[in-house]
Protein backbone atom coordinates (compact mmCIF):
# COMPACT_ATOMS: atom_id res chain seq x y z
CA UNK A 1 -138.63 70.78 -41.60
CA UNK A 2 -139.74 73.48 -44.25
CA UNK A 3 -137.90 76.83 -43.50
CA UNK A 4 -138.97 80.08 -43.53
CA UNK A 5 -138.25 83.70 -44.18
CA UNK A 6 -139.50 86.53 -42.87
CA UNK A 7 -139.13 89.98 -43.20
CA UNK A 8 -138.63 93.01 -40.27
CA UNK A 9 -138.41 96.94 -40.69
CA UNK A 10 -135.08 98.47 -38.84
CA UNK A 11 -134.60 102.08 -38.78
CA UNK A 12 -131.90 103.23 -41.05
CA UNK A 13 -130.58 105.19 -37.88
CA UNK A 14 -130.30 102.03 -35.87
CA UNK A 15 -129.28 99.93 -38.55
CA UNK A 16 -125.42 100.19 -37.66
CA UNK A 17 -125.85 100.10 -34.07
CA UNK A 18 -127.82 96.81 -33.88
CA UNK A 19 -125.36 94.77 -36.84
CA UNK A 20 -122.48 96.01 -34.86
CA UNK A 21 -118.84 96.72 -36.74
CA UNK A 22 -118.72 94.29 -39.80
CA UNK A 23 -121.94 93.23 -38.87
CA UNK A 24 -120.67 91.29 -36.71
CA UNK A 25 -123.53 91.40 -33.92
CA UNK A 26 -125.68 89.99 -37.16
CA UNK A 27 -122.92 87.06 -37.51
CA UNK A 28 -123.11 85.99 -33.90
CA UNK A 29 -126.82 86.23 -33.69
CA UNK A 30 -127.09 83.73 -37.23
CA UNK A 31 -124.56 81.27 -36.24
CA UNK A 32 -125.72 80.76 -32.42
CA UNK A 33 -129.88 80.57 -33.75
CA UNK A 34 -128.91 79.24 -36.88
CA UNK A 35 -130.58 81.69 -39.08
CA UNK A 36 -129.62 83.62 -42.12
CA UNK A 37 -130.00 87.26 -41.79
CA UNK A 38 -130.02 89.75 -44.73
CA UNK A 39 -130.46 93.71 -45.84
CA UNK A 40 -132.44 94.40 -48.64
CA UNK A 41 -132.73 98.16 -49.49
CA UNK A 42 -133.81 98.60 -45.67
CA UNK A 43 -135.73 95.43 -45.01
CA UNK A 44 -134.12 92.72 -42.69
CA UNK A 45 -135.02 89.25 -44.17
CA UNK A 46 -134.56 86.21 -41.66
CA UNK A 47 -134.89 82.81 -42.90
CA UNK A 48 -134.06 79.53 -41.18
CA UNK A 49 -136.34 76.86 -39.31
CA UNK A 50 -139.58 78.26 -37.91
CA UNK A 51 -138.75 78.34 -34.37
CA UNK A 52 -135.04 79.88 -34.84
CA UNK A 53 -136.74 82.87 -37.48
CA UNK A 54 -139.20 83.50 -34.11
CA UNK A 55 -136.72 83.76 -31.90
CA UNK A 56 -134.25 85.78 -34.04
CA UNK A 57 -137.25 88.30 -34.65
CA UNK A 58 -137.71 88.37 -30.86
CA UNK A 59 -133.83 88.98 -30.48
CA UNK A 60 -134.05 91.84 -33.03
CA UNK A 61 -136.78 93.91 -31.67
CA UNK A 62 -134.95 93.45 -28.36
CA UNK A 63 -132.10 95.28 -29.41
CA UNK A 64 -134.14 97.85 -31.92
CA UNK A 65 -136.10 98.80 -28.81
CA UNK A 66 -132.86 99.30 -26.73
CA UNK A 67 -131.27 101.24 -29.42
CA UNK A 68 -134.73 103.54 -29.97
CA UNK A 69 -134.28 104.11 -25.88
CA UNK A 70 -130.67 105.29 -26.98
CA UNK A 71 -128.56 102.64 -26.01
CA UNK A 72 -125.44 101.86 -27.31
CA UNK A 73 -125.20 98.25 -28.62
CA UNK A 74 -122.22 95.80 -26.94
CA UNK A 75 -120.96 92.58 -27.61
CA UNK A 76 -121.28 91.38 -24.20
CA UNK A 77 -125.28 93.19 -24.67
CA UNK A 78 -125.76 90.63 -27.60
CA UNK A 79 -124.37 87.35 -26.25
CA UNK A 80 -126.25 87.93 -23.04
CA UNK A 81 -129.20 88.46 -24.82
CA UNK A 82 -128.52 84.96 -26.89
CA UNK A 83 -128.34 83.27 -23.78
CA UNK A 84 -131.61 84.88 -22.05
CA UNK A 85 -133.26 83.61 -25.81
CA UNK A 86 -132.22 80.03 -25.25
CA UNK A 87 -133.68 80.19 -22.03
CA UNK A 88 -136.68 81.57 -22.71
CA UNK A 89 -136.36 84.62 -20.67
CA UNK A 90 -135.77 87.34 -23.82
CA UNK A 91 -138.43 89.88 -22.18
CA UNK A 92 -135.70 90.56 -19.09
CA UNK A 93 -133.34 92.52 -20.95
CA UNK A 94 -135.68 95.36 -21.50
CA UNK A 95 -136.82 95.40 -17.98
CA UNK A 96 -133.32 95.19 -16.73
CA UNK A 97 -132.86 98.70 -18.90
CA UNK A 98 -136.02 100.39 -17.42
CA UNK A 99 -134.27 100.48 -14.06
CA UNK A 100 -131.11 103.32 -13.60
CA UNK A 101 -129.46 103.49 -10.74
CA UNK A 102 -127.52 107.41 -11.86
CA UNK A 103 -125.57 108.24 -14.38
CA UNK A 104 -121.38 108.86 -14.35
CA UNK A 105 -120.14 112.15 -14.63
CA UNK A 106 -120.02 111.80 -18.18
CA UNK A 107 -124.34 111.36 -18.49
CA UNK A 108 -123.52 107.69 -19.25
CA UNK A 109 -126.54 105.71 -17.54
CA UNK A 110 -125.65 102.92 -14.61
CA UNK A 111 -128.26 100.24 -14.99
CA UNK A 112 -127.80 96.57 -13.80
CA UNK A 113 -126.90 94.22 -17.05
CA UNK A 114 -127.67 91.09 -16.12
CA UNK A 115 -130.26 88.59 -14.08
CA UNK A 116 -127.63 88.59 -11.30
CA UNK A 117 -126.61 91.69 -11.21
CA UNK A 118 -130.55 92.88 -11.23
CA UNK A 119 -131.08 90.53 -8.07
CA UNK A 120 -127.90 91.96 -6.19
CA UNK A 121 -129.34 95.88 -6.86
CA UNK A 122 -132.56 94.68 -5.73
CA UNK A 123 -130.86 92.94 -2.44
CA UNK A 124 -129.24 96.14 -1.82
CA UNK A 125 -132.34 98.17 -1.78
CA UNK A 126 -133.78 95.26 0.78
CA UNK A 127 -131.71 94.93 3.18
CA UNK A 128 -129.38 95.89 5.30
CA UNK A 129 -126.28 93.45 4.79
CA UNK A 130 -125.72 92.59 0.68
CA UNK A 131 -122.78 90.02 0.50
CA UNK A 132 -121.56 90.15 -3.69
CA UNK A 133 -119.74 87.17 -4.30
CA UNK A 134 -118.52 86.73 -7.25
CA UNK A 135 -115.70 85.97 -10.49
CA UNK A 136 -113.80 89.58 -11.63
CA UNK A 137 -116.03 91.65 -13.84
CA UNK A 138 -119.48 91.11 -12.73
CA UNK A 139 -119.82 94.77 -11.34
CA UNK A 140 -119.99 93.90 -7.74
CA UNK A 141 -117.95 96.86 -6.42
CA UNK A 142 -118.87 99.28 -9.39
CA UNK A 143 -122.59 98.98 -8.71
CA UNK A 144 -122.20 98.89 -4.67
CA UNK A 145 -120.23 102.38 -5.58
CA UNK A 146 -123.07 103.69 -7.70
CA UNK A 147 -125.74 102.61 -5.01
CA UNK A 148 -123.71 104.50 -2.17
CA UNK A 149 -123.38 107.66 -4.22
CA UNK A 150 -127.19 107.71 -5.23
CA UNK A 151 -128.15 107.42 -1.61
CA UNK A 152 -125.63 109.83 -0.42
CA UNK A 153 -126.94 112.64 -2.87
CA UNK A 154 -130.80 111.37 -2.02
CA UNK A 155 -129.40 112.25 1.66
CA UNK A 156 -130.21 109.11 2.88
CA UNK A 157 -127.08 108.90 4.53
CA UNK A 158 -124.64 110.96 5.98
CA UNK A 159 -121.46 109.56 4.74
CA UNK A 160 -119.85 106.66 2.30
CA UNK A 161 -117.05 104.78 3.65
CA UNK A 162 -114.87 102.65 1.95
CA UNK A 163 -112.74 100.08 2.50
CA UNK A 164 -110.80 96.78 1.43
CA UNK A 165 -108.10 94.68 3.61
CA UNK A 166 -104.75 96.20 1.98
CA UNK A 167 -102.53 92.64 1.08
CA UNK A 168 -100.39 92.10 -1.65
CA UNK A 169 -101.70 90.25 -4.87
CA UNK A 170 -99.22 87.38 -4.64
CA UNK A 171 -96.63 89.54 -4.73
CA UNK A 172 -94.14 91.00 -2.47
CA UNK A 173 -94.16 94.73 -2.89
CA UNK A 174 -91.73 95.50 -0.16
CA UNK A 175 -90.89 99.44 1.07
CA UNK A 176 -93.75 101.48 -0.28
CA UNK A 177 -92.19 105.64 -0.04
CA UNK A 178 -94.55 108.88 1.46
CA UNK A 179 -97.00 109.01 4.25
CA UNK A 180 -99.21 106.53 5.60
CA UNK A 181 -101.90 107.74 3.16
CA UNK A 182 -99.18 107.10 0.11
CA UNK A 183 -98.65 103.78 1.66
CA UNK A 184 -102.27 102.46 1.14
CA UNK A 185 -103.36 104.22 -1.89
CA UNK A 186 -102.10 101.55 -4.17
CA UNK A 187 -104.47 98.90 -2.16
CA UNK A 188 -107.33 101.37 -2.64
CA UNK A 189 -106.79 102.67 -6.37
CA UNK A 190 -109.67 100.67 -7.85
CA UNK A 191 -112.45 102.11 -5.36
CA UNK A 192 -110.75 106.09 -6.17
CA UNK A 193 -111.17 104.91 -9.95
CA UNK A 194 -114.96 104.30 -9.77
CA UNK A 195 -115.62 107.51 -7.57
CA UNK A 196 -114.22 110.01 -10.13
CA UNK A 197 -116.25 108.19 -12.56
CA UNK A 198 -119.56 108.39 -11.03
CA UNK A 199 -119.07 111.44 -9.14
CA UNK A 200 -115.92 113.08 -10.49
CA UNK A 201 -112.93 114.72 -8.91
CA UNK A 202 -113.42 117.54 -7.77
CA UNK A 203 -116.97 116.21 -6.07
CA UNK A 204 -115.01 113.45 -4.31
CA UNK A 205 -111.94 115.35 -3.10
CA UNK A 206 -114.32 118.34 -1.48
CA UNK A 207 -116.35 115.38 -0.02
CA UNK A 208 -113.57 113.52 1.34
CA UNK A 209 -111.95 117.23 2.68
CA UNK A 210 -115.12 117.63 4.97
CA UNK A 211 -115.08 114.17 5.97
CA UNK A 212 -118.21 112.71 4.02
CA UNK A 213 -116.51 110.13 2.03
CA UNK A 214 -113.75 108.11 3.56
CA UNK A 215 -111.41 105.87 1.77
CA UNK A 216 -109.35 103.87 4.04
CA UNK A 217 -108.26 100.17 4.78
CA UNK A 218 -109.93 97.89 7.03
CA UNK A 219 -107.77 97.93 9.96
CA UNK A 220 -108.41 101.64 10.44
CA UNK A 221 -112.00 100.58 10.99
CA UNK A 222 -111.47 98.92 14.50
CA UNK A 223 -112.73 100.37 17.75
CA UNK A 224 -115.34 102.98 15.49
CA UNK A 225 -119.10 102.62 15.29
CA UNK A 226 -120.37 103.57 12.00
CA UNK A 227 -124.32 104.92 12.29
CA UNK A 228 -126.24 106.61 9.31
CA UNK A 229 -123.23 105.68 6.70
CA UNK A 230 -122.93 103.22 3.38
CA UNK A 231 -120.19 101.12 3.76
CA UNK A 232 -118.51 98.90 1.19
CA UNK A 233 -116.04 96.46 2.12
CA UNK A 234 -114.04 95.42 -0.71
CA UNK A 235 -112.15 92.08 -1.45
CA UNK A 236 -113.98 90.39 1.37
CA UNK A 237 -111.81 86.72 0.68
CA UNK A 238 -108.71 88.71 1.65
CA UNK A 239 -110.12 89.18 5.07
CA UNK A 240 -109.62 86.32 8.52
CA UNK A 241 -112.82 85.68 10.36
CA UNK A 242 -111.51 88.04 12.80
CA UNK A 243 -110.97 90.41 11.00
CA UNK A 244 -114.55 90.38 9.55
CA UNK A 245 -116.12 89.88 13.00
CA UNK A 246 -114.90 93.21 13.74
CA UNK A 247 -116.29 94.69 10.58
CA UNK A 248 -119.58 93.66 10.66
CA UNK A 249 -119.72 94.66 14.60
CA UNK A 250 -118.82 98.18 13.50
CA UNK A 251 -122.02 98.63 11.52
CA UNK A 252 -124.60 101.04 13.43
CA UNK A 253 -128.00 102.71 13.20
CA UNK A 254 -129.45 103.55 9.59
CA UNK A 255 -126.45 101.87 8.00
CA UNK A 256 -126.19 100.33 4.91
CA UNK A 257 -123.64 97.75 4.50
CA UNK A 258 -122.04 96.16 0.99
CA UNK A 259 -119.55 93.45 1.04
CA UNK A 260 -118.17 91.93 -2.41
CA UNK A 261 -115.37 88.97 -3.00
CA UNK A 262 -114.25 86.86 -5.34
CA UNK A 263 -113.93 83.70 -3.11
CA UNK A 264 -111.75 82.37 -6.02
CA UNK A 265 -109.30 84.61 -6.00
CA UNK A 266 -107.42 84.60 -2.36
CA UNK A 267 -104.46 86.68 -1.60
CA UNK A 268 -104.21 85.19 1.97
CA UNK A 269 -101.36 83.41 3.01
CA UNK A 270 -101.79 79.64 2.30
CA UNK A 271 -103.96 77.55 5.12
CA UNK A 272 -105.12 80.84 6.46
CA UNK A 273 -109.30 80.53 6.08
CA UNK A 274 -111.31 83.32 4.57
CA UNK A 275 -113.69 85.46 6.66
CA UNK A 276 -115.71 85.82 3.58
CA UNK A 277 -116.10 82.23 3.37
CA UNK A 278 -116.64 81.75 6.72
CA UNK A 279 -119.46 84.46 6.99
CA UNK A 280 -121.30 82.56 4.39
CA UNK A 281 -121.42 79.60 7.08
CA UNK A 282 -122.32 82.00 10.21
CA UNK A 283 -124.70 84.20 8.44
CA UNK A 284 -126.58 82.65 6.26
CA UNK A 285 -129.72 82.03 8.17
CA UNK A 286 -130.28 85.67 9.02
CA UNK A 287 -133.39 87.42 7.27
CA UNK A 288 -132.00 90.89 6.86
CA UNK A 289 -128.61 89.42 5.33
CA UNK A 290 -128.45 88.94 1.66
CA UNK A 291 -126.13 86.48 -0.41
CA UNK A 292 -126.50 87.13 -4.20
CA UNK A 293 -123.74 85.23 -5.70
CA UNK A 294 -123.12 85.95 -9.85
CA UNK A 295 -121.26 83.57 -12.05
CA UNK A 296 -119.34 83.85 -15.75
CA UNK A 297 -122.88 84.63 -16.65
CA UNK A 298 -123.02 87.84 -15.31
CA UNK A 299 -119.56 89.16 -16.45
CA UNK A 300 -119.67 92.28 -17.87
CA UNK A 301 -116.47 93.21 -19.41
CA UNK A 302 -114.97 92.19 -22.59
CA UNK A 303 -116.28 88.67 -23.70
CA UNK A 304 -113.05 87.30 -23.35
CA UNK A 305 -112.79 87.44 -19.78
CA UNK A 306 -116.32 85.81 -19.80
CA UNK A 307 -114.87 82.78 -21.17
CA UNK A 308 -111.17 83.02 -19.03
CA UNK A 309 -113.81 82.97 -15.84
CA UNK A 310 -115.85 80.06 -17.69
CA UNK A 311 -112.45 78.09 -18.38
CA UNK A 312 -110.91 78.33 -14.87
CA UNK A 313 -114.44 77.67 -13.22
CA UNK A 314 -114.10 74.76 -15.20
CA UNK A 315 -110.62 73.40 -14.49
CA UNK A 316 -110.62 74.27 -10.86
CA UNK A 317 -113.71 71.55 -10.63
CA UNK A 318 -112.44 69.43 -12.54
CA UNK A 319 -109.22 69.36 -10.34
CA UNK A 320 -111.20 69.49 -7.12
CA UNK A 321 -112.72 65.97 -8.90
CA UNK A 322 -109.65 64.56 -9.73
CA UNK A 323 -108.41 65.27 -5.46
CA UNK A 324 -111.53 63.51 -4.51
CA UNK A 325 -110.85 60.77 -6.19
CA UNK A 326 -107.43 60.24 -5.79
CA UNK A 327 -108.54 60.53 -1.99
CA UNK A 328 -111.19 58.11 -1.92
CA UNK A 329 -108.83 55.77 -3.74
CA UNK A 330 -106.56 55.90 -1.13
CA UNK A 331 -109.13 55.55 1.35
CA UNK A 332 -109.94 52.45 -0.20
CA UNK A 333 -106.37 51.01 -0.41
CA UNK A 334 -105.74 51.79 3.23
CA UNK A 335 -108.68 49.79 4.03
CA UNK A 336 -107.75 46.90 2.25
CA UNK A 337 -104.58 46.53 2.77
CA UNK A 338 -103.47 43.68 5.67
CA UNK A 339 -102.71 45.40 9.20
């Protein structure tokens, strides 16, 4: 086929922001379309087959238009992109940016970054029980966080309570020193971390002082009935199917309830089954429960964790294969072999 080369205008003051450090947004963007891309005294000149130069232009506008809206221009931003090109879908990544949930204390906007992550926001403003389930770095808790503090300043609830089951991470950390509040802390760090960056310090601690945000762990949720609050329940496969049971029978009038897990990444003591997992079984047939489940695809964090997720997803079926059929081999012996 005959190639082609086209030209495109880019505003010098975008310029560095789309080709990235080294250009090296540019380099990823020519060796996944397979396209040459070039600046000449302000003019970007893409040549390649026809239908690679088309979508490359596409691409680029894209990201000129998310730069003009004054984005700031990420890896992960790029290769997501690539992939929503290759399936055909380029037009989503500008409507994902029209939508902001708030911004951090620092006027940084909070908008959903991928397909999944777009479907789990929208979930969460349709009903009243969102399970997240999902690999590390897909934003589950982050965006539940930013969805609770939006409606809590909108007033559409009284209160945000948090809370996560507080076990170890395969490790024994034995005598933990202080008060009971010292004790779980550790557990709870990551959901303190996303408060004082949405809402800051000072905000959260005179919150939490009258009682209007509570971070706790999940056994202190027993016996309580929580009406007119947002509640997050955190690392979800860490809890029993008791232990859930009694969580989601806590939940009261104009409530709002967000529960995220990583069903691949169980702390729980071996042959013990996951309430999260088991929820997904009970549940699923109820209209005003949601299940948005996000993949390596919707990782948002550096790209190499996209591809540790990817690998692992990858090896964990392919040992799960290699059990089956080691079992159905033996299946097959047992049945053939003289009684």
């Amino acid at each position: 086929m005959e190639k082609v080369q086209v030209g495109m205008q880019i505003p010098a003051e975008h310029m560095q922001n789309i080709f990235g450090s080294h250009d090296s947004y540019i380099r990823k963007i020519e060796d996944e379309l397979q396209v040459v891309i070039t600046d000449r005294n302000g003019e970007v000149r893409i040549s390649g087959q026809q239908k690679d130069v088309d979508k490359a232009i596409k691409l680029m506008k894209e990201l000129v238009e998310l730069s003009i809206r004054g984005n700031m221009i990420q890896e992960q931003s790029v290769s997501y992109a690539l992939e929503l090109s290759k399936d055909g879908e380029e037009d989503s990544l500008l409507e994902m940016d029209e939508e902001c949930i708030c911004h951090t204390i620092t006027g940084k906007p909070i908008k959903p970054k991928t397909l999944g992550q777009k479907r789990y926001i929208d979930a969460i403003r349709n009903k009243m029980i969102v399970f997240g389930i999902g690999p590390a770095g897909t934003g589950k808790t982050y965006l539940a966080m930013a969805m609770a503090i939006t409606a809590f300043k909108n007033h559409e609830v009284e209160r945000i309570i948090l809370t996560r089951p507080a076990i170890e991470a395969g490790e024994k950390l034995g005598f933990l020193p202080g008060d009971l509040q010292s004790k779980v802390d550790p557990y709870l760090r990551p959901l303190y971390d996303a408060l004082y960056q949405i809402m800051g310090a000072d905000s959260f601690l005179k919150n939490m002082e009258k009682g209007l945000i509570e971070v706790a762990p999940l056994a202190y949720m027993r016996g309580r009935t929580l009406d007119t609050a947002y509640i997050i329940l955190d690392e979800a496969q860490n809890t029993t199917p008791a232990q859930m049971k009694m969580f989601l029978t806590r939940i009261g009038f104009g409530s709002k309830v967000i529960i995220t897990g990583d069903a691949s990444q169980k702390d729980l003591a071996p042959g013990t089954q996951s309430g999260l997992d088991v929820a997904e079984k009970v549940l699923g047939k109820i209209s005003d429960i949601s299940f948005i489940r996000m993949t390596s695809r919707d990782v948002v964090r550096h790209p190499l964790v996209q591809k540790i997720v990817k690998a692992y997803d990858e090896y964990e079926s392919n040992e799960h294969k290699k059990l089956a059929r080691n079992s159905a081999q033996s299946s097959v012996f047992r049945a053939r072999k003289p009684k």
